[in-house]
N, C-alpha and C. Protein backbone atom coordinates (compact mmCIF):
# COMPACT_ATOMS: atom_id res chain seq x y z
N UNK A 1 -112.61 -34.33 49.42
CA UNK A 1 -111.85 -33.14 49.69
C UNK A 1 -111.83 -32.84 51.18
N UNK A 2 -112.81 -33.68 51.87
CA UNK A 2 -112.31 -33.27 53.13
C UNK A 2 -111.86 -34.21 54.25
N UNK A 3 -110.28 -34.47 53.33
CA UNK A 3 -109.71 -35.26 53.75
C UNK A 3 -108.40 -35.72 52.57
N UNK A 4 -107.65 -36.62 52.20
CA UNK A 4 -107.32 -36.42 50.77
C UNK A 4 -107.90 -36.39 49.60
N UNK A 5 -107.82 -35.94 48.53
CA UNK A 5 -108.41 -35.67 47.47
C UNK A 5 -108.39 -36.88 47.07
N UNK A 6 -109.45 -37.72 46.53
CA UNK A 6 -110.23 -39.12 45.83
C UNK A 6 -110.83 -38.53 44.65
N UNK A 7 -110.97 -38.95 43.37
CA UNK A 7 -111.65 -39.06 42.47
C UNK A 7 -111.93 -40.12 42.20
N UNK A 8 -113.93 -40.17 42.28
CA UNK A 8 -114.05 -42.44 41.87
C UNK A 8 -115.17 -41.32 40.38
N UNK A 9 -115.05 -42.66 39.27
CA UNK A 9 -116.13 -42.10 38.45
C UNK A 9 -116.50 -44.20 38.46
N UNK A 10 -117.93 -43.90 38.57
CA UNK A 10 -118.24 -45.22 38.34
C UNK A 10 -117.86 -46.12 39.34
N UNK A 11 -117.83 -45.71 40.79
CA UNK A 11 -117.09 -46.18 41.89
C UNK A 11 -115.56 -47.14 41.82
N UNK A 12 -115.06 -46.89 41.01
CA UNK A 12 -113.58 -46.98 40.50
C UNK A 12 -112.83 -45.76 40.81
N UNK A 13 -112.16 -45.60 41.28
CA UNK A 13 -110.66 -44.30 41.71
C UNK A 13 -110.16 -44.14 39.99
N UNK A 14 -110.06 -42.99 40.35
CA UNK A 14 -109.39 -42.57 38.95
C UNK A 14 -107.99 -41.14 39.38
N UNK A 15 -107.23 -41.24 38.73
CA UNK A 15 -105.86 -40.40 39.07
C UNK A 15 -105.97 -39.35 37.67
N UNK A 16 -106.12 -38.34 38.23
CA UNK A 16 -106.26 -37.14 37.33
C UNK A 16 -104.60 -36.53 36.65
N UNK A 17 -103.83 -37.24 37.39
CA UNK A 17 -102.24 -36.78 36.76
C UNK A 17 -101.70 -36.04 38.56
N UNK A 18 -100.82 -35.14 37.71
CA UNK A 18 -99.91 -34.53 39.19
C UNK A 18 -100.57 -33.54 39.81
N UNK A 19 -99.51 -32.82 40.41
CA UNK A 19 -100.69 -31.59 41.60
C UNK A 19 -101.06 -30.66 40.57
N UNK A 20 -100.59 -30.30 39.48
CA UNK A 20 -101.38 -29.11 38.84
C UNK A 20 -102.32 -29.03 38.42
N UNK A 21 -102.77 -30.89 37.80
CA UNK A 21 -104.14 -31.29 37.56
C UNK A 21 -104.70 -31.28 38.88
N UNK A 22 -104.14 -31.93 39.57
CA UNK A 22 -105.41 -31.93 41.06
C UNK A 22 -105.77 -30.63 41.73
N UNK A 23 -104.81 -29.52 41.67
CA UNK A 23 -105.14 -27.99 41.93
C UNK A 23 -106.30 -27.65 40.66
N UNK A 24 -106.32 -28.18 39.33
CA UNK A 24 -107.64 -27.61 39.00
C UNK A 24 -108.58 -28.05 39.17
N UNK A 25 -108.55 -29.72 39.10
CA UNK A 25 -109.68 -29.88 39.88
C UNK A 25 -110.95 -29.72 41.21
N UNK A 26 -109.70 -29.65 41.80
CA UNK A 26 -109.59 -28.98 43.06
C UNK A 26 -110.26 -27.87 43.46
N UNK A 27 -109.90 -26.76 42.54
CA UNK A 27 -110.58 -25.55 41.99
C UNK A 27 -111.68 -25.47 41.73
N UNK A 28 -112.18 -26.06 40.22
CA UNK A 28 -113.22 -26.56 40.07
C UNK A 28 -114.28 -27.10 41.30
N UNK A 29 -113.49 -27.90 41.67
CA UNK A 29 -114.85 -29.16 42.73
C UNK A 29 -115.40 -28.10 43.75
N UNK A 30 -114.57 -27.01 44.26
CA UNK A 30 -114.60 -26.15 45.46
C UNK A 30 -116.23 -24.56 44.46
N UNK A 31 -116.01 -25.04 43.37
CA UNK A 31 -116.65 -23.85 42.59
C UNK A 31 -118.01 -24.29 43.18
N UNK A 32 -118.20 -25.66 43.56
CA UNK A 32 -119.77 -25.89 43.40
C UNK A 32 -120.91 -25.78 41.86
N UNK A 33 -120.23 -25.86 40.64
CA UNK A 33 -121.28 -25.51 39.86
C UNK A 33 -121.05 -24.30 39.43
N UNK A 34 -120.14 -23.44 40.02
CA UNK A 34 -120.17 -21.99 39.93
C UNK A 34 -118.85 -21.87 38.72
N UNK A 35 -118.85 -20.79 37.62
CA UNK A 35 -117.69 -20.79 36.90
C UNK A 35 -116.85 -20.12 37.41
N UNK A 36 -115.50 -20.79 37.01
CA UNK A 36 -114.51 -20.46 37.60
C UNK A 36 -113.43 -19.68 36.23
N UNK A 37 -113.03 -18.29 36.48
CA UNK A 37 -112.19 -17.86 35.59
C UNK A 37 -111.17 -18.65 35.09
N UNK A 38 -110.83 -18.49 33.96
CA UNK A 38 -109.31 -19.04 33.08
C UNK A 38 -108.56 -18.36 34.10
N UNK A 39 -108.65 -16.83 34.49
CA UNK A 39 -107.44 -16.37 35.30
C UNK A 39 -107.61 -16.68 37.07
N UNK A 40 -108.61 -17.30 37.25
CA UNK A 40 -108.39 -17.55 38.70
C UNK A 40 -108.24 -19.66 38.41
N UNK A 41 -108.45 -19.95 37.59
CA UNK A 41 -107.65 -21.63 37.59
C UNK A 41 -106.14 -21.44 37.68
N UNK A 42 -105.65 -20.01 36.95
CA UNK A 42 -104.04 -20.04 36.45
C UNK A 42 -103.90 -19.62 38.16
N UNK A 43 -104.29 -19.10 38.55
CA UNK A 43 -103.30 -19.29 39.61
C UNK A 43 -104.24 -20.19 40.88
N UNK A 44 -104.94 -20.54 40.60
CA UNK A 44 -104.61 -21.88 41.22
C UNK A 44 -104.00 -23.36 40.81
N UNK A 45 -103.79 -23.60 39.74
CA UNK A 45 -103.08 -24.21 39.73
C UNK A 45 -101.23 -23.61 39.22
N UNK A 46 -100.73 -23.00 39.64
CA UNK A 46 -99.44 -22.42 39.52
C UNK A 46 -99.49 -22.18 40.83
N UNK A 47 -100.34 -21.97 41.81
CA UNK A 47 -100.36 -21.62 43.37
C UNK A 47 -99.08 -20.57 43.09
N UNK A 48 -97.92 -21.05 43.94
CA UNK A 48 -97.13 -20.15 44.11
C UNK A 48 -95.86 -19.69 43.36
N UNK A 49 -96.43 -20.11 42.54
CA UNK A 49 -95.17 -20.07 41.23
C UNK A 49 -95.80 -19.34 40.11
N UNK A 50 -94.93 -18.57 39.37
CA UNK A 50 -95.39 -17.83 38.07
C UNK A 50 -95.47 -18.38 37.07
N UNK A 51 -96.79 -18.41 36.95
CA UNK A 51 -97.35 -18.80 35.34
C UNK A 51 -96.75 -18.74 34.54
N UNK A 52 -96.28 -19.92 33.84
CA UNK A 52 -95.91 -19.80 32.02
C UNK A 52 -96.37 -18.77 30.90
N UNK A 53 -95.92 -18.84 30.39
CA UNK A 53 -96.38 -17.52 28.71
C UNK A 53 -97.86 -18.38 28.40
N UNK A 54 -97.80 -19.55 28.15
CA UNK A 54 -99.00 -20.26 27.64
C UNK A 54 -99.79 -20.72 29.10
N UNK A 55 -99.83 -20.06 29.57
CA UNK A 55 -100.93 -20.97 30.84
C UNK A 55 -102.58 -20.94 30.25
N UNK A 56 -102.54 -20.09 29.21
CA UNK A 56 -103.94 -20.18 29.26
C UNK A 56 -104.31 -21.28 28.19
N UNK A 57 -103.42 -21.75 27.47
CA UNK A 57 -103.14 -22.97 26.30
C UNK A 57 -103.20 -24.24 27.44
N UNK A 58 -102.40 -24.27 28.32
CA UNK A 58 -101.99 -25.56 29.30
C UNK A 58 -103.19 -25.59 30.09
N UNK A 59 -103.96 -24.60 30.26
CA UNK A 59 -105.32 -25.08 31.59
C UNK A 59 -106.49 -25.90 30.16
N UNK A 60 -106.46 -25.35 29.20
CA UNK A 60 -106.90 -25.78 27.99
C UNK A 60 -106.75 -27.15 27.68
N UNK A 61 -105.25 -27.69 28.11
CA UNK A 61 -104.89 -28.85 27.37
C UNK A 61 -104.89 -29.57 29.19
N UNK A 62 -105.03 -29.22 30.02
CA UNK A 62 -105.71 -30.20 31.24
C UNK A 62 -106.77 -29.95 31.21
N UNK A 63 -107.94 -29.49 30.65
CA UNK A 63 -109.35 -29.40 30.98
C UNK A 63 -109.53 -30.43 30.06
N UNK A 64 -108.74 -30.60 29.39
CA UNK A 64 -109.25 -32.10 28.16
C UNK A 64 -108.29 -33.00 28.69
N UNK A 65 -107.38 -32.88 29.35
CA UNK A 65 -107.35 -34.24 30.29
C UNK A 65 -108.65 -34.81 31.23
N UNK A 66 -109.02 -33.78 31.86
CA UNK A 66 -109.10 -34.01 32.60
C UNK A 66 -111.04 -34.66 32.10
N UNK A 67 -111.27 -34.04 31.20
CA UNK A 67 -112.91 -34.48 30.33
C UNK A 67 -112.26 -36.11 30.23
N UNK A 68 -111.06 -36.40 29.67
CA UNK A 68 -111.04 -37.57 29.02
C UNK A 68 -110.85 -38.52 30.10
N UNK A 69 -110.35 -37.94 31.39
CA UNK A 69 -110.62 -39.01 32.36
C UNK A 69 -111.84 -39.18 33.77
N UNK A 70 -112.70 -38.07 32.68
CA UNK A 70 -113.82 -38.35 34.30
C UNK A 70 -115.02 -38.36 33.02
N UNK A 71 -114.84 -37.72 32.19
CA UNK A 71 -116.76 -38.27 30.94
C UNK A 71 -116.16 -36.34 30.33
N UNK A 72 -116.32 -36.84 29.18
CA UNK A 72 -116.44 -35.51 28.36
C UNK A 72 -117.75 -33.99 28.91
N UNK A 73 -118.28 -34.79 29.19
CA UNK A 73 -119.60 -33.65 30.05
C UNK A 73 -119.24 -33.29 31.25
N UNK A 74 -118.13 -33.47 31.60
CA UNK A 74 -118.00 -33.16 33.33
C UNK A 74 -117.78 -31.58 33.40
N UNK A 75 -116.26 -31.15 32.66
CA UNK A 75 -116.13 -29.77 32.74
C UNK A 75 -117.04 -29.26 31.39
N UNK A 76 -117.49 -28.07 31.55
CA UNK A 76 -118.18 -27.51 30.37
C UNK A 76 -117.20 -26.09 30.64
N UNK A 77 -116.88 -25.19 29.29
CA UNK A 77 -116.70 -24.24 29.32
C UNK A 77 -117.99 -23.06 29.06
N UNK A 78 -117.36 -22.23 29.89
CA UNK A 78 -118.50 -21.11 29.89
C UNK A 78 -117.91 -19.85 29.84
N UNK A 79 -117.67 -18.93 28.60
CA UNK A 79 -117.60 -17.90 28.31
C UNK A 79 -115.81 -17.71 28.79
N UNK A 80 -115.61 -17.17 29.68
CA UNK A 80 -114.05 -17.10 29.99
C UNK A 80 -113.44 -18.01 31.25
N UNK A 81 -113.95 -19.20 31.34
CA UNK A 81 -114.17 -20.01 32.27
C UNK A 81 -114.55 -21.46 32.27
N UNK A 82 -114.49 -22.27 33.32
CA UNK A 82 -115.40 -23.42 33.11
C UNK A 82 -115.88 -23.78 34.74
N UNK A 83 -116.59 -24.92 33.99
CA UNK A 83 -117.03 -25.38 35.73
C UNK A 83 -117.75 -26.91 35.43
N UNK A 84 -118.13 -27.25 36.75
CA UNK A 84 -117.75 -28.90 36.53
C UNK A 84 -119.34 -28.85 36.59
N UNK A 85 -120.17 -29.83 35.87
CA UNK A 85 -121.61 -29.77 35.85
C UNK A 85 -121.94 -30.44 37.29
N UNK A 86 -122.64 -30.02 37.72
CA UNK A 86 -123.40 -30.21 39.17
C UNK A 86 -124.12 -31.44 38.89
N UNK A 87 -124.59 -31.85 38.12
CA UNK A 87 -125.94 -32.87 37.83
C UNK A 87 -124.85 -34.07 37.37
N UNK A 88 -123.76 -34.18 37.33
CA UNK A 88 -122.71 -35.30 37.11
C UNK A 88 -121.72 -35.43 38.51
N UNK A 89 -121.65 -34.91 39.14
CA UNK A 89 -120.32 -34.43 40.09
C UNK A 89 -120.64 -34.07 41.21
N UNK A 90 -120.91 -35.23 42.45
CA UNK A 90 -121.00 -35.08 43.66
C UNK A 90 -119.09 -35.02 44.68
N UNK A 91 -119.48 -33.53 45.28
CA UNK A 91 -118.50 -33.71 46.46
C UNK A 91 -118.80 -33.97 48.01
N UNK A 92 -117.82 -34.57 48.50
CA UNK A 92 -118.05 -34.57 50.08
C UNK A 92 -118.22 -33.09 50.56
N UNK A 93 -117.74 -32.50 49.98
CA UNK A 93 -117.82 -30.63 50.03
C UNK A 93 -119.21 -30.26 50.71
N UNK A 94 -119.99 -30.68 48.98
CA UNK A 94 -121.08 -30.30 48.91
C UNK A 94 -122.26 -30.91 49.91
N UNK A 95 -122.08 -32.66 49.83
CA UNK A 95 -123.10 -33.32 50.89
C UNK A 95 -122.69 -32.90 52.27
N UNK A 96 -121.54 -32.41 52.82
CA UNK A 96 -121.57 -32.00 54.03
C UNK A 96 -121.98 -30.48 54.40
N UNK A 97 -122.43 -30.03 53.46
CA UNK A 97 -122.87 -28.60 53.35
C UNK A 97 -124.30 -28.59 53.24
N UNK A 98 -124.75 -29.81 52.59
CA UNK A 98 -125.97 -29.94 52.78
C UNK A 98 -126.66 -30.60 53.94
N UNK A 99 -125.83 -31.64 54.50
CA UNK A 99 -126.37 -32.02 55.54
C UNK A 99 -126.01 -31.50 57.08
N UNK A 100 -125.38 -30.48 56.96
CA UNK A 100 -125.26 -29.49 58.13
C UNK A 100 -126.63 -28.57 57.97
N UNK A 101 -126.91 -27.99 56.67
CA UNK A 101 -127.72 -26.98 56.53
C UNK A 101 -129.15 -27.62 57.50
N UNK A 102 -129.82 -28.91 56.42
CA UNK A 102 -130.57 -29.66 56.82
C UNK A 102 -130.69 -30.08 58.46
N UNK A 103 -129.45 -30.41 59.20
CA UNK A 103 -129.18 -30.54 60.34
C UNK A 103 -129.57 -29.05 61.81
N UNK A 104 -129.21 -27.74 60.85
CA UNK A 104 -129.36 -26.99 61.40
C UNK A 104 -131.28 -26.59 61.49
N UNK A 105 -131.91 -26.89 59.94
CA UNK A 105 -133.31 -26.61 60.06
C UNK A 105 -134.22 -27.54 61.19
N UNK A 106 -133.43 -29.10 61.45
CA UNK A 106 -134.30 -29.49 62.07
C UNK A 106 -134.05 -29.48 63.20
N UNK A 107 -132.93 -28.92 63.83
CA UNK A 107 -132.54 -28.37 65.18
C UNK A 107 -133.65 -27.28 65.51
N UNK A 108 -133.66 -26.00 64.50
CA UNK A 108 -134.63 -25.02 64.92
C UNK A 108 -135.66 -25.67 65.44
N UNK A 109 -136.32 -26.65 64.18
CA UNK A 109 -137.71 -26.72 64.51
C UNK A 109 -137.98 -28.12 66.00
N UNK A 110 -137.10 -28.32 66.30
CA UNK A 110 -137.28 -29.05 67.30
C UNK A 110 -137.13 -30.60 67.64
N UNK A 111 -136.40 -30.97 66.03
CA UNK A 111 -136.56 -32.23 66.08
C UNK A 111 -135.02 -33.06 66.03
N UNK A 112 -134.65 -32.70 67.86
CA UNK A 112 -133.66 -33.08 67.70
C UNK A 112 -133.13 -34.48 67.32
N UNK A 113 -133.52 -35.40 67.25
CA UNK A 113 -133.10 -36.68 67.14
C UNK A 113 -132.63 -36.79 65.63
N UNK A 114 -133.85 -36.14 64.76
CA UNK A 114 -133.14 -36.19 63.38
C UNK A 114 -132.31 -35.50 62.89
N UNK A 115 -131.95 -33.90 63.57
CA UNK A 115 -130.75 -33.44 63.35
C UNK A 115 -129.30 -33.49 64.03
N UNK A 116 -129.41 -34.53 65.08
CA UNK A 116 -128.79 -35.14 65.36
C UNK A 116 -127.86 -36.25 64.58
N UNK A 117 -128.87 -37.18 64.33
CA UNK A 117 -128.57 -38.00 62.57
C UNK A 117 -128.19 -37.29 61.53
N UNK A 118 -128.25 -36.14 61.31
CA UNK A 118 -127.75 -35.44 60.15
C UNK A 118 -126.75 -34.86 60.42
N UNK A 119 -126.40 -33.97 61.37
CA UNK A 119 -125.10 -33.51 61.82
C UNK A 119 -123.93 -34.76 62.32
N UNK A 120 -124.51 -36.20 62.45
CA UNK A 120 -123.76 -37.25 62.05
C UNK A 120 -123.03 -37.71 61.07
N UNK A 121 -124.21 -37.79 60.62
CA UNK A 121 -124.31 -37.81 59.09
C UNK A 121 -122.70 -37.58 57.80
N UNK A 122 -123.00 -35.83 58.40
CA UNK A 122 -122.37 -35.14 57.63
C UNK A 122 -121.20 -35.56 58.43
N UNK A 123 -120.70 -35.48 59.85
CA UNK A 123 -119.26 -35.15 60.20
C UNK A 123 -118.78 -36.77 60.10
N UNK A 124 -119.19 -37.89 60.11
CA UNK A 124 -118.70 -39.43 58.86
C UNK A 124 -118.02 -38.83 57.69
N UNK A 125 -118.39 -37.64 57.10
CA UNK A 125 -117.64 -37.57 55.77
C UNK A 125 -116.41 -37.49 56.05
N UNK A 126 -116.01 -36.56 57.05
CA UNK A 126 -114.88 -36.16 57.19
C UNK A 126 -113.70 -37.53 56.98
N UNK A 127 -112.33 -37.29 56.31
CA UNK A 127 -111.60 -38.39 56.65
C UNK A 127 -110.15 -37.59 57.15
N UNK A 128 -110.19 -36.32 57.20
CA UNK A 128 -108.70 -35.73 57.60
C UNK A 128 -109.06 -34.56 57.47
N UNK A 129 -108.08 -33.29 57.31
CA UNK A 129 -108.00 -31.73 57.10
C UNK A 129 -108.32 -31.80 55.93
N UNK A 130 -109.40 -30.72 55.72
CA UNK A 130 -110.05 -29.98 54.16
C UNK A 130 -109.04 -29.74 53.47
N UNK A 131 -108.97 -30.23 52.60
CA UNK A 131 -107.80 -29.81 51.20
C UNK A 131 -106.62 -30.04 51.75
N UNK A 132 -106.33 -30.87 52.34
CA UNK A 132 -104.81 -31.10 53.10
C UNK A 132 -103.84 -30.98 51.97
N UNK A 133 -104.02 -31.61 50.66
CA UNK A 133 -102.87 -31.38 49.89
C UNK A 133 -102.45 -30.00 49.47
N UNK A 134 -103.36 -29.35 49.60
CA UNK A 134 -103.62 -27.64 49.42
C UNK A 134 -103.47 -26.57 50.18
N UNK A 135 -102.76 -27.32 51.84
CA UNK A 135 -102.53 -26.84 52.36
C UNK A 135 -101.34 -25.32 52.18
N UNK A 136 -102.00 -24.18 52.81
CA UNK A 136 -100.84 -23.25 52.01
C UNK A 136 -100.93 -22.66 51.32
N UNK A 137 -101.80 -23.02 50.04
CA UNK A 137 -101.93 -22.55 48.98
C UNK A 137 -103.04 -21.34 49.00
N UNK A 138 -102.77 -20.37 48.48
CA UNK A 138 -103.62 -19.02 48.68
C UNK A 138 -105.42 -19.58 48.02
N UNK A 139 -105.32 -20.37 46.93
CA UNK A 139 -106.91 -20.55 46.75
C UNK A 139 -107.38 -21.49 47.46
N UNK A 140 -106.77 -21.68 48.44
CA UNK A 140 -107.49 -22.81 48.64
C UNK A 140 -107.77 -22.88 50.60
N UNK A 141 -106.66 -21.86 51.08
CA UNK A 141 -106.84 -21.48 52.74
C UNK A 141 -108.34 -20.66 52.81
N UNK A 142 -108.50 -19.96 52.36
CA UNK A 142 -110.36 -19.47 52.59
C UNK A 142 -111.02 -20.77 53.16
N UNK A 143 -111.40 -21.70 51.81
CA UNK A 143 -112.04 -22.48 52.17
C UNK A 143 -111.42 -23.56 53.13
N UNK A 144 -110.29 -23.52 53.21
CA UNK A 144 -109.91 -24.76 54.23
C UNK A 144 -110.78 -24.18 56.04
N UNK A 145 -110.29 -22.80 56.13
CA UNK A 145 -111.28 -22.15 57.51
C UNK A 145 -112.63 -22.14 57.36
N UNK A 146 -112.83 -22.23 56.25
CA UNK A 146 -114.35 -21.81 56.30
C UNK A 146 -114.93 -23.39 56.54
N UNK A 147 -114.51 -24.25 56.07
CA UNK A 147 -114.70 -25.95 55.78
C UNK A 147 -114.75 -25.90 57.21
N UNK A 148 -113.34 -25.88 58.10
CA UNK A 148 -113.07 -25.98 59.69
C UNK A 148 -114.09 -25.41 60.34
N UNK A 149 -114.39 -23.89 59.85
CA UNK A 149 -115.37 -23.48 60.93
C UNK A 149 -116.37 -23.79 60.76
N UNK A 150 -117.20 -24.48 59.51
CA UNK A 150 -118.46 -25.19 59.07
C UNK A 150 -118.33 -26.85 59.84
N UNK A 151 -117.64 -27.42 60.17
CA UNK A 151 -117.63 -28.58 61.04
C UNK A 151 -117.51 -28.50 62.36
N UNK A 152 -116.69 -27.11 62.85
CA UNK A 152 -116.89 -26.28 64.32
C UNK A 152 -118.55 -26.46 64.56
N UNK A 153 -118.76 -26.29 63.91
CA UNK A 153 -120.41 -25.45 64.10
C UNK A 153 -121.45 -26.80 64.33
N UNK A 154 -121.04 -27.75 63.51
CA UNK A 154 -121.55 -28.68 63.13
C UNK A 154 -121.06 -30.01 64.56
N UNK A 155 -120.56 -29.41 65.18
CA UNK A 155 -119.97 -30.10 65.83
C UNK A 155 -120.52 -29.54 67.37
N UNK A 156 -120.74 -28.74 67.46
CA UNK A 156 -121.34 -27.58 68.37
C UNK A 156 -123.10 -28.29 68.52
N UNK A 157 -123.37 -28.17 66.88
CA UNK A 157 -125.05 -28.35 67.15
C UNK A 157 -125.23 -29.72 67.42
N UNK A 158 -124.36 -30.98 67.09
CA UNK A 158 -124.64 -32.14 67.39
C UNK A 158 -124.33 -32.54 68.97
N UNK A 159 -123.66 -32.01 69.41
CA UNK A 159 -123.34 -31.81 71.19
C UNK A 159 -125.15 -31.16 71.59
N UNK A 160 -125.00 -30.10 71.38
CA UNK A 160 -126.30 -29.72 72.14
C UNK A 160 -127.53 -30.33 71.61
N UNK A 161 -127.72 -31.11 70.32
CA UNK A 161 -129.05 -31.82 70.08
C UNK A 161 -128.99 -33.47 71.38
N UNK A 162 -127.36 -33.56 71.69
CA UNK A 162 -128.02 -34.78 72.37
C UNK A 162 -128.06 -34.78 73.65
C-alpha cells in the first residue's frame, strides 16, 4: 500500500477483482486489525458515488470474495463490521510503522547506527505514493498525509542519525 496495491498470499500475487474490491480491501488493510463498520466499508468502497439499495448485501457478497481468494480466516466478521485478522495479514503499512517506531526508540536512546538501519529499513518499503490508487478518495486522503508525514519524519530522523 505504499506504493501500488499488491496482494501475494503464499508469495504468489493474487487479484482481488476491480476497484470496489480493492477499496475494501484497502479499507480493511488500513484498519490494522481494528473493525471496520458495514457503514464506513459502504462508503469506502462507493467512494464517491451513491450506494446501491443493497450495499449492505454486496459488501457481504465481496467479503466472501474476497475470504475465497486470500484463506477463509482472513476477514472475520465482528458484530456490525469486519476486519482482517492481524495474525494472518502483514502490511507494508504496518512494518513501516513499526520500524519507524523502533527506529525512533533507538535514536532516543543513543544508538544511532541501529536506528539508522531501521529508519532504512522501513523507507525500502516504500515503492511510490501511499494508496496512489486511492488517490482522492475521502477514506483514504487522512491516511495518505498521515503515511507522507510518517515518512517526512522518518526521513528527518535517518538524516540526523548519520
Amino acid at each position: 500500500m505504499l506504493g501500488p496495491l499488491e496482494i501475494v498470499v503464499d508469495g504468489e500475487p493474487v487479484s482481488v477483482g476491480g476497484p470496489r474490491m480493492r477499496r475494501l480491501f484497502g479499507s480493511l488493510a488500513l484498519g490494522n486489525g481494528s473493525v471496520r463498520s458495514t457503514d464506513s466499508l459502504i462508503e469506502a468502497v462507493w467512494a464517491e458515488d451513491e450506494p446501491p439499495d443493497g450495499a449492505r448485501r454486496t459488501v457481504m457478497s465481496y467479503v466472501s470474495r474476497l475470504r475465497s481468494a486470500l484463506g477463509e480466516d482472513v476477514v472475520e466478521q465482528i458484530e456490525n463490521g469486519y476486519r482482517l485478522d492481524r495474525s494472518l495479514v502483514e502490511t507494508d503499512v504496518h512494518a513501516f510503522e513499526q520500524l519507524v517506531a523502533s527506529g525512533q526508540r533507538m535514536f532516543h536512546a543513543g544508538n544511532l547506527p541501529h536506528a539508522l538501519a531501521l529508519f532504512d529499513e522501513a523507507l525500502d518499503l516504500w515503492r511510490g505514493e501511499p494508496l496512489a490508487e486511492f488517490a482522492g478518495e475521502p477514506w483514504a486522503e487522512p491516511e495518505r498525509t498521515r503515511l507522507s508525514l510518517l515518512r517526512l519524519s522518518a526521513l528527518e530522523d535517518a538524516f540526523a542519525a548519520r
